[in-house]
Protein backbone atom coordinates (compact mmCIF):
# COMPACT_ATOMS: atom_id res chain seq x y z
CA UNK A 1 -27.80 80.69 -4.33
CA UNK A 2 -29.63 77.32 -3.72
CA UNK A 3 -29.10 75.22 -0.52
CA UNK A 4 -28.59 71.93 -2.42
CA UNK A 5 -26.88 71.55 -6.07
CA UNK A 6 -28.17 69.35 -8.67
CA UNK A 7 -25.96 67.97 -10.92
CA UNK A 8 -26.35 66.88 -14.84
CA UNK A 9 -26.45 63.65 -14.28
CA UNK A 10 -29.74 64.42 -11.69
CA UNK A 11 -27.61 63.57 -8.26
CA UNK A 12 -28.20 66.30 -5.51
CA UNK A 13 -24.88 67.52 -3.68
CA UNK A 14 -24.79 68.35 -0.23
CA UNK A 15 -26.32 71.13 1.22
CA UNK A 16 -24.48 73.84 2.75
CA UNK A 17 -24.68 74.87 6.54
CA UNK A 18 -21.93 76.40 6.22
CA UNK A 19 -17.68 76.51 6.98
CA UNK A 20 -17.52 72.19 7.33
CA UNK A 21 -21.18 71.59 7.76
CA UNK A 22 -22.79 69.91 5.32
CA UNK A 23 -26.57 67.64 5.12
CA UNK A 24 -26.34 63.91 4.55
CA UNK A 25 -29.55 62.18 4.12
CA UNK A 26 -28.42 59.11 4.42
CA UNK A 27 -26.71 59.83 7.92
CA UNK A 28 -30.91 61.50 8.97
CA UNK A 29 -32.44 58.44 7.75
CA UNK A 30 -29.65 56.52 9.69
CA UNK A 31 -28.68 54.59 6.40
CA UNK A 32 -24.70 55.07 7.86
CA UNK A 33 -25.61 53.60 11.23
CA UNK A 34 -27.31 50.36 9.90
CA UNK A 35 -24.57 49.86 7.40
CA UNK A 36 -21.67 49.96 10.22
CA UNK A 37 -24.11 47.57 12.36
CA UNK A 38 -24.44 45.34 9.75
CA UNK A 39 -21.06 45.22 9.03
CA UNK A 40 -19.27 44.51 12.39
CA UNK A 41 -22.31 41.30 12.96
CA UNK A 42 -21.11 40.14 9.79
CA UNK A 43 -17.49 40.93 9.86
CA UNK A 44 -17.43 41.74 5.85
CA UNK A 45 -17.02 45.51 5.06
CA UNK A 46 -19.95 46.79 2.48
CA UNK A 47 -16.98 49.01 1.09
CA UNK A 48 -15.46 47.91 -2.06
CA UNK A 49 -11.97 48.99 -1.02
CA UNK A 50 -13.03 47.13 2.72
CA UNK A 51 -13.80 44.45 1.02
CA UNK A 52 -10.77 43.93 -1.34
CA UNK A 53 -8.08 44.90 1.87
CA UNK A 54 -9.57 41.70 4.38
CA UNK A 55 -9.34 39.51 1.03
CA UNK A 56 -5.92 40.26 0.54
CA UNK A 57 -5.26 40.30 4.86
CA UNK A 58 -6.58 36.70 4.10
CA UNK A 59 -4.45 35.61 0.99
CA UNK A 60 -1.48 37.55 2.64
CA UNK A 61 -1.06 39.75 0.07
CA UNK A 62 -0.68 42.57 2.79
């Protein structure tokens, strides 16, 4: 069985390390790290559903 899974649409799935341990290339390249940096200098989450909870903090919608 392959380490990594390619899917139809051409996307490769996590490998397998095994019971809870998977690969993320993004998280090796450090992709995850920059994003969360860039996020708390900015103060706007790069998540959609980040994004849409602090607008509706502001509006007070929640």
């Amino acid at each position: 069985m392959p380490d990594t899974l390619v899917c139809p649409t051409g996307t490769v799935r996590g490998m397998k390390l095994g019971p809870g341990l998977t690969f993320s290339w993004k998280r090796a390249l450090g992709v995850t790290a920059a994003k969360r940096k860039i996020s708390r200098a900015t103060g706007i989450p790069l998540t959609r559903s980040g994004r849409r909870n602090k607008l509706g903090k502001f509006l007070g919608m929640k």
